[in-house]
C-alpha atoms as a PDB file:
ATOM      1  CA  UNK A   1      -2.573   8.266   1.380  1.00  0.00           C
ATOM      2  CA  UNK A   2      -3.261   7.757   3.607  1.00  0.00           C
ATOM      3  CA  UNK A   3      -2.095   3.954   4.537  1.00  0.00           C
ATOM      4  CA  UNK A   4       1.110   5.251   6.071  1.00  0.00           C
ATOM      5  CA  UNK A   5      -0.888   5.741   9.545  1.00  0.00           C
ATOM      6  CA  UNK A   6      -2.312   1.665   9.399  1.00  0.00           C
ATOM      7  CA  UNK A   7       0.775   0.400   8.407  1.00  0.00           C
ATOM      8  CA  UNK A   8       3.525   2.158  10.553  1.00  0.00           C
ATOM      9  CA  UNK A   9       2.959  -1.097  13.433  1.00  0.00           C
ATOM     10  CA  UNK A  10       2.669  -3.808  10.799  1.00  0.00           C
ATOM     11  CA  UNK A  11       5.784  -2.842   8.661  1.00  0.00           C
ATOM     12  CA  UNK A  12       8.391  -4.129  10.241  1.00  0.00           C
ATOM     13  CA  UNK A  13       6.615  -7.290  11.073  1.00  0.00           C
ATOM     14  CA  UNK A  14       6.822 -10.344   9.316  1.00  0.00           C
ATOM     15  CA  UNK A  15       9.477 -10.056   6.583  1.00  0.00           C
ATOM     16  CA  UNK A  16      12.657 -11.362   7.781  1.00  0.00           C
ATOM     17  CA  UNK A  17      15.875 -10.341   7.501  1.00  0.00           C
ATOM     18  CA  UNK A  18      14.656  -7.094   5.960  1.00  0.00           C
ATOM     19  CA  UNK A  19      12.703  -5.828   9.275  1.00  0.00           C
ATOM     20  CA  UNK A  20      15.665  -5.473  11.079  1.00  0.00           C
ATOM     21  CA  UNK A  21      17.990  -3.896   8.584  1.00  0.00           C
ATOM     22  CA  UNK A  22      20.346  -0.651   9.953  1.00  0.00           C
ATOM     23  CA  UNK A  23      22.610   0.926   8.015  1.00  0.00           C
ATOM     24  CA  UNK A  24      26.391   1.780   8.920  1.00  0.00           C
ATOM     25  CA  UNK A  25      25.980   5.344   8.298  1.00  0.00           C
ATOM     26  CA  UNK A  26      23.462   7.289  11.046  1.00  0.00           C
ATOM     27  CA  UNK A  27      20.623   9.170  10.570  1.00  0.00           C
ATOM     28  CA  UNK A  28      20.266  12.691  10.186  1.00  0.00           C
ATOM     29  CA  UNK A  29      17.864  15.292  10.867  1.00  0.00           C
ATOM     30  CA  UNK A  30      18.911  17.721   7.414  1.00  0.00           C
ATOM     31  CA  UNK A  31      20.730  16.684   4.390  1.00  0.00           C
ATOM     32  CA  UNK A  32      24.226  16.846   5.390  1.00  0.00           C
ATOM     33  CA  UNK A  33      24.769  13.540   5.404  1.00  0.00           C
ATOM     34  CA  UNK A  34      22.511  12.191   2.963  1.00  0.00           C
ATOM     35  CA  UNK A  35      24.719  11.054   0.369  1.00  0.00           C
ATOM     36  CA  UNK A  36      27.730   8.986   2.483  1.00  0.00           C
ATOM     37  CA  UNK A  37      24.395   7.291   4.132  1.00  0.00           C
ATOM     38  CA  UNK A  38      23.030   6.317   0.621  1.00  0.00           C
ATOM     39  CA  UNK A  39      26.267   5.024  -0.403  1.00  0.00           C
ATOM     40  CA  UNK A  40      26.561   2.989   2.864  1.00  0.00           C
ATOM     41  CA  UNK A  41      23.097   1.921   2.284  1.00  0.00           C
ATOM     42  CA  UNK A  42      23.643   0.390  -1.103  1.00  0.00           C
ATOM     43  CA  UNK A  43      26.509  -1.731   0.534  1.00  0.00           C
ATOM     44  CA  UNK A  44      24.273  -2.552   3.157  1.00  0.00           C
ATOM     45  CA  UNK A  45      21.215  -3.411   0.598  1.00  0.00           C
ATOM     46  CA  UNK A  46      23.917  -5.871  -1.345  1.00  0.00           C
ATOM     47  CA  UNK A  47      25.031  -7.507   1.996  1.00  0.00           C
ATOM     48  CA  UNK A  48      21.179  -8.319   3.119  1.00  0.00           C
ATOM     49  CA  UNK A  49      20.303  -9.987  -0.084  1.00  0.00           C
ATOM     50  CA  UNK A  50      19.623  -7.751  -2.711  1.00  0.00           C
ATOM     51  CA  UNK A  51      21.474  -8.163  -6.354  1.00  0.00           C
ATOM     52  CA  UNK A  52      23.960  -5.376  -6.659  1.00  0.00           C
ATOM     53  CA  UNK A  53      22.246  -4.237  -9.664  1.00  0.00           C
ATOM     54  CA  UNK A  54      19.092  -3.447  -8.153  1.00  0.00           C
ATOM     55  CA  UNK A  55      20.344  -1.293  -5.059  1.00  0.00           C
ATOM     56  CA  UNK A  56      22.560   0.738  -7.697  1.00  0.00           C
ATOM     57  CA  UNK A  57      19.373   1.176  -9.681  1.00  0.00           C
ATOM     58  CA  UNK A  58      17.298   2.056  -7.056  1.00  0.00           C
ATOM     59  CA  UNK A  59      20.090   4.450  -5.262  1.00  0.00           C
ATOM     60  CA  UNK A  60      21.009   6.176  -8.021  1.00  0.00           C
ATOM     61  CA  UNK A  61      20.492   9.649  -8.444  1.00  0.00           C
ATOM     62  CA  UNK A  62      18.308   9.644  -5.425  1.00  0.00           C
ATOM     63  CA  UNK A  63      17.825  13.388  -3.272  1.00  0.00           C
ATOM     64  CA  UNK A  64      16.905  14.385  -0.011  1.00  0.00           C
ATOM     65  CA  UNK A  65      13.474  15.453  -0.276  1.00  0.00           C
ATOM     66  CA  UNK A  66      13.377  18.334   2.374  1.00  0.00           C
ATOM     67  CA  UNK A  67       9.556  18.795   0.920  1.00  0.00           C
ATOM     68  CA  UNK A  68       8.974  14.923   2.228  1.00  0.00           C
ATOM     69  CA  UNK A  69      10.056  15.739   5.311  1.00  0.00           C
ATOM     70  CA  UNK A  70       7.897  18.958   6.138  1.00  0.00           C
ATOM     71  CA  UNK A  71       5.127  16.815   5.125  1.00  0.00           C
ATOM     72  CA  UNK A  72       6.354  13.694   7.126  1.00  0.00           C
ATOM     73  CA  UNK A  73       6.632  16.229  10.381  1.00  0.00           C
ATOM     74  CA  UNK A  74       3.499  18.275   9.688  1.00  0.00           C
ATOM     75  CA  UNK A  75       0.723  15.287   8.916  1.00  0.00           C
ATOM     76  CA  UNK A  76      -2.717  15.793  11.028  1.00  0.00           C
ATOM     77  CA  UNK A  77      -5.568  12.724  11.359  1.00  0.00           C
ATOM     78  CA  UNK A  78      -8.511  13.260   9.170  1.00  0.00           C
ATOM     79  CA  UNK A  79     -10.519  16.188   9.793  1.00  0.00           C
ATOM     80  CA  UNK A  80     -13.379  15.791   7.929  1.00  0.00           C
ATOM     81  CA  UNK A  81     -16.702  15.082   9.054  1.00  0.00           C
ATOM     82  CA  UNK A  82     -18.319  11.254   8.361  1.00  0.00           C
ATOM     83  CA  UNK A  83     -20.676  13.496   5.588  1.00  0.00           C
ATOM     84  CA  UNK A  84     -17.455  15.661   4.116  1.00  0.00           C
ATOM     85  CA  UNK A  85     -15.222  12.897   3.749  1.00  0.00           C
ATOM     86  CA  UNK A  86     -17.791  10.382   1.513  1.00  0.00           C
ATOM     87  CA  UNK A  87     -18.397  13.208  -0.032  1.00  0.00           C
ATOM     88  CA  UNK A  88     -15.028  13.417  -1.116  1.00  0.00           C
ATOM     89  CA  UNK A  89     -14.095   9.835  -1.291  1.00  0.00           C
ATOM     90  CA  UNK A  90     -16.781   7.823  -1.948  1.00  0.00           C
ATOM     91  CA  UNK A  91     -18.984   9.595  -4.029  1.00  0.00           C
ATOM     92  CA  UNK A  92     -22.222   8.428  -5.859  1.00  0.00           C
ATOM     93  CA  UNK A  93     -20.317   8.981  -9.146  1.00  0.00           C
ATOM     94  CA  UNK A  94     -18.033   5.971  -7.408  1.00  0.00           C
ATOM     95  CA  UNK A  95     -20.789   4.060  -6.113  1.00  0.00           C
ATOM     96  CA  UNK A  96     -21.881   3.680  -9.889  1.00  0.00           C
ATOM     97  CA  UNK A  97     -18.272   2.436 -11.220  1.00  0.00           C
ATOM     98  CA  UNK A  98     -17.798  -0.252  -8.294  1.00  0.00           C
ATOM     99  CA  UNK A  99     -21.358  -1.405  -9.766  1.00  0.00           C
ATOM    100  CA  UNK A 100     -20.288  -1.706 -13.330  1.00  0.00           C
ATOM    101  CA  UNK A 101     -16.980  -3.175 -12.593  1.00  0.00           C
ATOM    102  CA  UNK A 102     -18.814  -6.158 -10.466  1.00  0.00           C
ATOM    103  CA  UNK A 103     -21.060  -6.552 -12.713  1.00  0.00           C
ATOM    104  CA  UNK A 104     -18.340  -7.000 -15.619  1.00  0.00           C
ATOM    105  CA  UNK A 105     -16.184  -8.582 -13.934  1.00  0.00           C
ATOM    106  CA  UNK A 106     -18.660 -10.966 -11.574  1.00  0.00           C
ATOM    107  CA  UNK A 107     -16.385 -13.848 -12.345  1.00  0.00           C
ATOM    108  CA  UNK A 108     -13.423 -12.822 -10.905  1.00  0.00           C
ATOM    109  CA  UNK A 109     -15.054 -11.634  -7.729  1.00  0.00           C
ATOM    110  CA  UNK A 110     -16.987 -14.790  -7.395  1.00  0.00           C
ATOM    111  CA  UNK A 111     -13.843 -16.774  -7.823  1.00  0.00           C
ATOM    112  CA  UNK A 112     -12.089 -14.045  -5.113  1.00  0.00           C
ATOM    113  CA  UNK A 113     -14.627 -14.262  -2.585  1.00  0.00           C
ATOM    114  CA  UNK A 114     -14.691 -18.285  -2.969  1.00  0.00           C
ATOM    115  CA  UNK A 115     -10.835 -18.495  -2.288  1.00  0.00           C
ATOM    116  CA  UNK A 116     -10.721 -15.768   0.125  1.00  0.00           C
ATOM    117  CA  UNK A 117     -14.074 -15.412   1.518  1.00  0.00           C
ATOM    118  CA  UNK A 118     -14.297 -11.572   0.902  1.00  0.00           C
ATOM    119  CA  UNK A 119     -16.503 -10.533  -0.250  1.00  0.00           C
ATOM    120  CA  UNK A 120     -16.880  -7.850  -3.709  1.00  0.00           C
ATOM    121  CA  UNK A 121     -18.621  -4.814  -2.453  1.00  0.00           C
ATOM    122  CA  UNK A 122     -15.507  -4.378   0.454  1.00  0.00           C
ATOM    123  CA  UNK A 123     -12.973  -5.141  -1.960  1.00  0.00           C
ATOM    124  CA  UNK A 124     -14.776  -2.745  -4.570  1.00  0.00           C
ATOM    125  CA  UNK A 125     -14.941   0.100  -1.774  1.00  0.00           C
ATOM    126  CA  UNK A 126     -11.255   0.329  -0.861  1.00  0.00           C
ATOM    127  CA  UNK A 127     -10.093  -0.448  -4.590  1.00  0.00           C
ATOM    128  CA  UNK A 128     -12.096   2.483  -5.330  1.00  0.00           C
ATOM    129  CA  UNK A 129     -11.415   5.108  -2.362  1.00  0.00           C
ATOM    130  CA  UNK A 130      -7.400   4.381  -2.548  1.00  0.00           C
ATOM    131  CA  UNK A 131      -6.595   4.958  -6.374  1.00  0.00           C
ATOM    132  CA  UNK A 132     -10.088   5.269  -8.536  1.00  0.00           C
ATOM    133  CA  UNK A 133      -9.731   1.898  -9.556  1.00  0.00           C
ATOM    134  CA  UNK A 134      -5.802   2.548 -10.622  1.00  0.00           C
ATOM    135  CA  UNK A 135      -6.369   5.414 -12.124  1.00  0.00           C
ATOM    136  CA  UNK A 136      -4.614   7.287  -9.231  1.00  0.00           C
ATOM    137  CA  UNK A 137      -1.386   5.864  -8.375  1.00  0.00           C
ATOM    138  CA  UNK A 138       1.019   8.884  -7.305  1.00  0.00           C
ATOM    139  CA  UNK A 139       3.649   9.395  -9.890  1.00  0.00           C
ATOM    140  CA  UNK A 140       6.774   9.891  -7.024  1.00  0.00           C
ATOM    141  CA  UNK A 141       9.739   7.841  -7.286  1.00  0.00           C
ATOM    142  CA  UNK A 142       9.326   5.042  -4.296  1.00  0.00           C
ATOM    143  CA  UNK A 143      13.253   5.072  -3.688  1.00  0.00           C
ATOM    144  CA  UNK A 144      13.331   8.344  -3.583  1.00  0.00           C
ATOM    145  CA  UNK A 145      10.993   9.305  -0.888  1.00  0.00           C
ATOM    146  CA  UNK A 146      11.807   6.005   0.556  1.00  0.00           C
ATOM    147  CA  UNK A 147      15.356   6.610   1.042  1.00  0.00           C
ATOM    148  CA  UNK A 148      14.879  10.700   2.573  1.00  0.00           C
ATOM    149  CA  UNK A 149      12.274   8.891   5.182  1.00  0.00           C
ATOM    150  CA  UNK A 150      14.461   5.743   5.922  1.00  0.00           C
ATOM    151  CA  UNK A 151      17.886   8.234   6.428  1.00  0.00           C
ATOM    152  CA  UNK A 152      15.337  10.535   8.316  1.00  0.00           C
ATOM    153  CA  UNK A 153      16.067   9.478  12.067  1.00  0.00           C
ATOM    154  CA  UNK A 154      12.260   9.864  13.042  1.00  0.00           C
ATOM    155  CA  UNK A 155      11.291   5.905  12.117  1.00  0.00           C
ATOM    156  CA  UNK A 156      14.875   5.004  10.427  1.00  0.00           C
ATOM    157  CA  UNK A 157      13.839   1.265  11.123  1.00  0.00           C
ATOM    158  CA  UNK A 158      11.073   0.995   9.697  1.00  0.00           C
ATOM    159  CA  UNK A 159      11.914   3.007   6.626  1.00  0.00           C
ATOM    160  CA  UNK A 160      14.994   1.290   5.596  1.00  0.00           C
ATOM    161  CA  UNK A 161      12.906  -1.962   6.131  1.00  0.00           C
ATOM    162  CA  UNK A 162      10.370  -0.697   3.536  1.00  0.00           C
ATOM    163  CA  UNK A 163      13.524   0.444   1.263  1.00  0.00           C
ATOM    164  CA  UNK A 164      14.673  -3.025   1.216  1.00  0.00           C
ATOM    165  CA  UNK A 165      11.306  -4.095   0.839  1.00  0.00           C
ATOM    166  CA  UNK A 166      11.166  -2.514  -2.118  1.00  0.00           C
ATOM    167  CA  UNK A 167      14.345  -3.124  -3.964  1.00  0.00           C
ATOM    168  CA  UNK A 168      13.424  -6.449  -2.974  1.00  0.00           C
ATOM    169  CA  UNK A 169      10.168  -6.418  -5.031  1.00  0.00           C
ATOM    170  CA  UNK A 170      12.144  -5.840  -8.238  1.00  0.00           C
ATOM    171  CA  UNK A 171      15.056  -8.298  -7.609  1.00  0.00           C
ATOM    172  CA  UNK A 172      12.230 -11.287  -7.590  1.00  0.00           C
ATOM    173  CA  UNK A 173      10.587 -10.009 -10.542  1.00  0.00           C
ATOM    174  CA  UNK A 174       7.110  -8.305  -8.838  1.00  0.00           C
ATOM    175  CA  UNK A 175       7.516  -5.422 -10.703  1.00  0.00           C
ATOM    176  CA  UNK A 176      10.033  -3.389 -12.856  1.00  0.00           C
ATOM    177  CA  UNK A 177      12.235  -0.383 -11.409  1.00  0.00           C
ATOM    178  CA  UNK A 178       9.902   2.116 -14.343  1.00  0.00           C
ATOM    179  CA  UNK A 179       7.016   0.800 -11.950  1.00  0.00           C
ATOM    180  CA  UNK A 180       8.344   2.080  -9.063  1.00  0.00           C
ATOM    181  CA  UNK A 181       6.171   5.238  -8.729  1.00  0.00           C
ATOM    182  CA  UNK A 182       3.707   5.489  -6.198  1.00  0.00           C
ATOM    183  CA  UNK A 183       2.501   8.187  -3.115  1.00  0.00           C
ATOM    184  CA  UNK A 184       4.669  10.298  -0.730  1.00  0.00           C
ATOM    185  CA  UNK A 185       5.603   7.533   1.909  1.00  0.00           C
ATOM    186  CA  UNK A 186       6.280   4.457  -0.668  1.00  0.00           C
ATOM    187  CA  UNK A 187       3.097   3.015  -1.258  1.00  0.00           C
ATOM    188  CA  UNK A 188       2.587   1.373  -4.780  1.00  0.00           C
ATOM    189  CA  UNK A 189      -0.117  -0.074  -6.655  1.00  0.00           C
ATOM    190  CA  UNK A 190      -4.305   0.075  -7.547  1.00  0.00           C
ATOM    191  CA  UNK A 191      -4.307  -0.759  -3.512  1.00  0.00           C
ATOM    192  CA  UNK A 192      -1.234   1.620  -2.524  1.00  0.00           C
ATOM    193  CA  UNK A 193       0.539  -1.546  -0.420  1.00  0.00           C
ATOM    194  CA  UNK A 194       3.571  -0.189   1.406  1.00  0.00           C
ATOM    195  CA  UNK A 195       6.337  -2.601  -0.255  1.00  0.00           C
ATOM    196  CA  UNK A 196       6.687  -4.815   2.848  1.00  0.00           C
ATOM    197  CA  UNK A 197       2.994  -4.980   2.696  1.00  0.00           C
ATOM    198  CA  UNK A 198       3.219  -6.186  -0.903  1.00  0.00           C
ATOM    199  CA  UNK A 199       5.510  -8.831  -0.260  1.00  0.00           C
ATOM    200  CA  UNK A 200       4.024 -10.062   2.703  1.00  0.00           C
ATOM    201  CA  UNK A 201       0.242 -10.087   1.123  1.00  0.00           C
ATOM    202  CA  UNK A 202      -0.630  -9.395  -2.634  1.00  0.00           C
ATOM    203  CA  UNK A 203      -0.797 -12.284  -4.367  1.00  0.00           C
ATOM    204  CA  UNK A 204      -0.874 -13.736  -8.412  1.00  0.00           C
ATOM    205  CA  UNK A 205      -4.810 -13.022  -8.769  1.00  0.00           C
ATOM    206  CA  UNK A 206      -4.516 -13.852 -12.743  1.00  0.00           C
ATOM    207  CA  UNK A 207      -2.095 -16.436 -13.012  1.00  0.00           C
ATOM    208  CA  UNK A 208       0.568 -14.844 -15.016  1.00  0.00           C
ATOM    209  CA  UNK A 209       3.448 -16.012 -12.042  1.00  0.00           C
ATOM    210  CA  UNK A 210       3.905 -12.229 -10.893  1.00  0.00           C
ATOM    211  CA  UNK A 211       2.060 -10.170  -8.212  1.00  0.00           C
ATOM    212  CA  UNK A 212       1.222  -6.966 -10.173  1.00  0.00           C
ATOM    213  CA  UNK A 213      -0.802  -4.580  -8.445  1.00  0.00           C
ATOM    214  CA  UNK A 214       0.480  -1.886 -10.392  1.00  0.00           C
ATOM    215  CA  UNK A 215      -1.120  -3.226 -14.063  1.00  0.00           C
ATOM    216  CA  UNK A 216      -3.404  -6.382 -13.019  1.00  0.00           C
ATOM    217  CA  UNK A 217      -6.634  -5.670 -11.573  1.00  0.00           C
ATOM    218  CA  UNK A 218      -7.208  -9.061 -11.049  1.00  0.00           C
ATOM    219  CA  UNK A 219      -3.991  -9.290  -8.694  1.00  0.00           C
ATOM    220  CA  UNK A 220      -5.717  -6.468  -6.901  1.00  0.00           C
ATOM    221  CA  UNK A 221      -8.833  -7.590  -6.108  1.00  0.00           C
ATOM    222  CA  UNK A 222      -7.348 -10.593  -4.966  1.00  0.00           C
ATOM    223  CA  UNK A 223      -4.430  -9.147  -2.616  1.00  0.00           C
ATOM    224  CA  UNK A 224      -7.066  -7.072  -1.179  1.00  0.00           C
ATOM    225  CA  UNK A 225      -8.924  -9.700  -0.085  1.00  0.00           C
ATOM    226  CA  UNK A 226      -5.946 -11.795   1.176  1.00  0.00           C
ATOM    227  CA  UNK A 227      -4.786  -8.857   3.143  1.00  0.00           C
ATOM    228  CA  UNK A 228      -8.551  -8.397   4.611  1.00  0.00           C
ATOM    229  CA  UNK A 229      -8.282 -12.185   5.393  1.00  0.00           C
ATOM    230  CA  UNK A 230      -4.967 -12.136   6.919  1.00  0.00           C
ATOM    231  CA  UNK A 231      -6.514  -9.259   9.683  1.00  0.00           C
ATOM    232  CA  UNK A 232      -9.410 -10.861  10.736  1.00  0.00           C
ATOM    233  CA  UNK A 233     -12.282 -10.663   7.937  1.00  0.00           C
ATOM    234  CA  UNK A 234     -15.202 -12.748   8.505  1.00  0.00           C
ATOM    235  CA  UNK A 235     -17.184 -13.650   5.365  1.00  0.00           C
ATOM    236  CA  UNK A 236     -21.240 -13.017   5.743  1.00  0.00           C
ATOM    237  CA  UNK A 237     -20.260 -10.655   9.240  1.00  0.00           C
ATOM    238  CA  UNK A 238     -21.222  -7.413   7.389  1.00  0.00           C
ATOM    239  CA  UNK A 239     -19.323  -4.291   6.198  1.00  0.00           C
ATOM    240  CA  UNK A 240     -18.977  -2.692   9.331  1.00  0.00           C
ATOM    241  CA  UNK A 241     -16.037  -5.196  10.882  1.00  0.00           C
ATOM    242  CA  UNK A 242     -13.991  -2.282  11.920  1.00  0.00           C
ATOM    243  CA  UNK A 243     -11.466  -4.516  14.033  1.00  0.00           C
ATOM    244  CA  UNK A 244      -9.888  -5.508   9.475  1.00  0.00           C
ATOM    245  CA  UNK A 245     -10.491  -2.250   8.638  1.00  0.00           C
ATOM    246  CA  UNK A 246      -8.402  -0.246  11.537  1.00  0.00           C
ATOM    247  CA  UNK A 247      -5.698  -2.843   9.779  1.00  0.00           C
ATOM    248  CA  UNK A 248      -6.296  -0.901   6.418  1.00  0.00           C
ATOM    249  CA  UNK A 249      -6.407   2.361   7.862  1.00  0.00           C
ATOM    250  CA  UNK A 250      -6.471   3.535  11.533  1.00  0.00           C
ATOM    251  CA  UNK A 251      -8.766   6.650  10.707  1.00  0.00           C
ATOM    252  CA  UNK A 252     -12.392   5.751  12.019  1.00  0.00           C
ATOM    253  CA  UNK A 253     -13.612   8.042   9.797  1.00  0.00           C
ATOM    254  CA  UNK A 254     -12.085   5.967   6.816  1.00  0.00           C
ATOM    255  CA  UNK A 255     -13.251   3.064   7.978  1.00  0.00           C
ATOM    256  CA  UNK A 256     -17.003   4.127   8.223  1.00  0.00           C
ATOM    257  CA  UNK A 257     -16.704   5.688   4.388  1.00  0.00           C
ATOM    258  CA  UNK A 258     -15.368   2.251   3.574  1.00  0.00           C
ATOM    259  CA  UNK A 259     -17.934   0.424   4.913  1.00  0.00           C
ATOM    260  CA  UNK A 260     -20.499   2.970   3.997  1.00  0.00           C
ATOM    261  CA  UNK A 261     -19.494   2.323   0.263  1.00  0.00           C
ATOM    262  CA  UNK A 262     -19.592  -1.105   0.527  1.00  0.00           C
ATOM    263  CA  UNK A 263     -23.371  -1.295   1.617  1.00  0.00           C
ATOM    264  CA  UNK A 264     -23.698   1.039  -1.052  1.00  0.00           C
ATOM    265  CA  UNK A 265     -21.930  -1.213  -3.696  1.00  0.00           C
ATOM    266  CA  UNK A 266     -24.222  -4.370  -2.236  1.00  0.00           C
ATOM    267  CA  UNK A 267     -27.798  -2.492  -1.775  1.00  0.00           C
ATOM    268  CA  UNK A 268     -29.958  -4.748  -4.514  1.00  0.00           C
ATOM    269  CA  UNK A 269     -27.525  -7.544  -4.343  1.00  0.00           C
ATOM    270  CA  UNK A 270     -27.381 -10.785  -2.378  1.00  0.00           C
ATOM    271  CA  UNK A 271     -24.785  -9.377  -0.435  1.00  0.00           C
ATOM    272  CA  UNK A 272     -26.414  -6.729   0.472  1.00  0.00           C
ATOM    273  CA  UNK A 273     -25.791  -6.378   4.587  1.00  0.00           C
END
């Protein structure tokens, strides 16, 4: 994704004890060290909070990923032209789903955009452009890649903060350790939500008393909209509120293809914009 660039300020913001967390062991710029810093880690994961059987679940068997960390080093902003990247992204073939999922699942929205005043066609667009509508989750192991970028000493802080974030989504029950897969930096889910991100924003959309973003559309839709709400969206202000949508994603060019889709979604609706 993609979301690591939005997210990087927002983070370590907002979730306690966890933003703050620094492990005994240092960082380290190669994989010397990795494994007394894991084991430190877990110690350190136990002593913040989390139940001793989730950090040794989530630390086990865990590897520096010296692929990660090329990546990590080597990521460039968005290249593509406005044109290139909707052609990628937000396709007509796309346009056409969001459609039939509104239209089958008009309740929900309605019932979303009530609560949360956001409205379908933006929720539709980034549901859509992040995952396919969950069909595209990443299949990496979050603790993995969590654990080489939070030992990495490039943004330790803020990578052992989404480390605890995410042990800390299985301790309360969010989601199981087998749903722990996601993209390269940690993000999980239909809406690819780093975990502090998750905690701090997605929210029981169906009413089965857990925040599932990896199985429950309807928990999606509505943490989508919550998040949009929390940054600034206006209901009825049009598509184009780029001031939310640098919050999703700092890449103008991302923002434009969301908003783009959105009027898209809307044309020969009453929210059209």
């Amino acid at each position: 994704m993609r979301r690591i660039n939005s997210l990087l300020a927002a983070a370590i913001l907002g979730t306690g004890a966890l933003s703050s967390a620094a492990s005994a062991a240092p960082c380290g710029n190669n994989g010397e060290g990795f494994a007394a810093w894991v084991q430190d880690f877990q110690q350190e994961a136990v002593s913040r909070g989390i139940s001793p059987r989730v950090a040794q679940a989530a630390l086990t068997g865990v590897t520096y990923d010296r692929s990660l960390i090329a990546y990590d080093r080597t990521q460039r902003p968005f290249k593509l032209t406005l044109e290139q990247f909707i052609a990628k992204r937000a396709p007509a073939s796309l346009i056409s789903q969001a459609k039939s999922r509104w239209a089958k699942n008009r309740a929900l929205f309605d019932r979303v955009e009530r609560q949360y005043g956001v409205e379908a066609p933006v929720i539709l667009a980034i549901w859509g452009m992040e995952t396919a509508f969950g069909a595209i989750q990443g299949k990496k192991n979050v603790f993995n890649g969590l654990a080489t970028l939070a030992y990495d000493c490039r943004r330790t802080e803020m990578f052992q903060a989404e480390l605890l974030g995410a042990m800390q989504l299985v301790d309360r029950g969010d989601l199981t350790m087998g749903e722990m897969r996601g993209a390269e930096h940690g993000e999980i889910g239909q809406a690819q939500f780093l975990p502090t991100s998750y905690l701090k924003y997605a929210v029981d959309g169906d009413g089965d008393g857990r925040r599932d973003m990896v199985r429950s559309s309807a928990d999606t839709v509505a943490s989508i909209a919550n998040y949009l709400r929390a940054h600034g969206w206006r209901q009825g202000a049009g598509f184009d509120q780029y001031g939310p949508l640098s919050e999703w994603n700092k890449a103008s060019v991302y923002q434009k293809a969301i908003a783009y889709a959105a009027n898209k979604i809307a044309e020969g609706s009453s929210a059209a914009r």
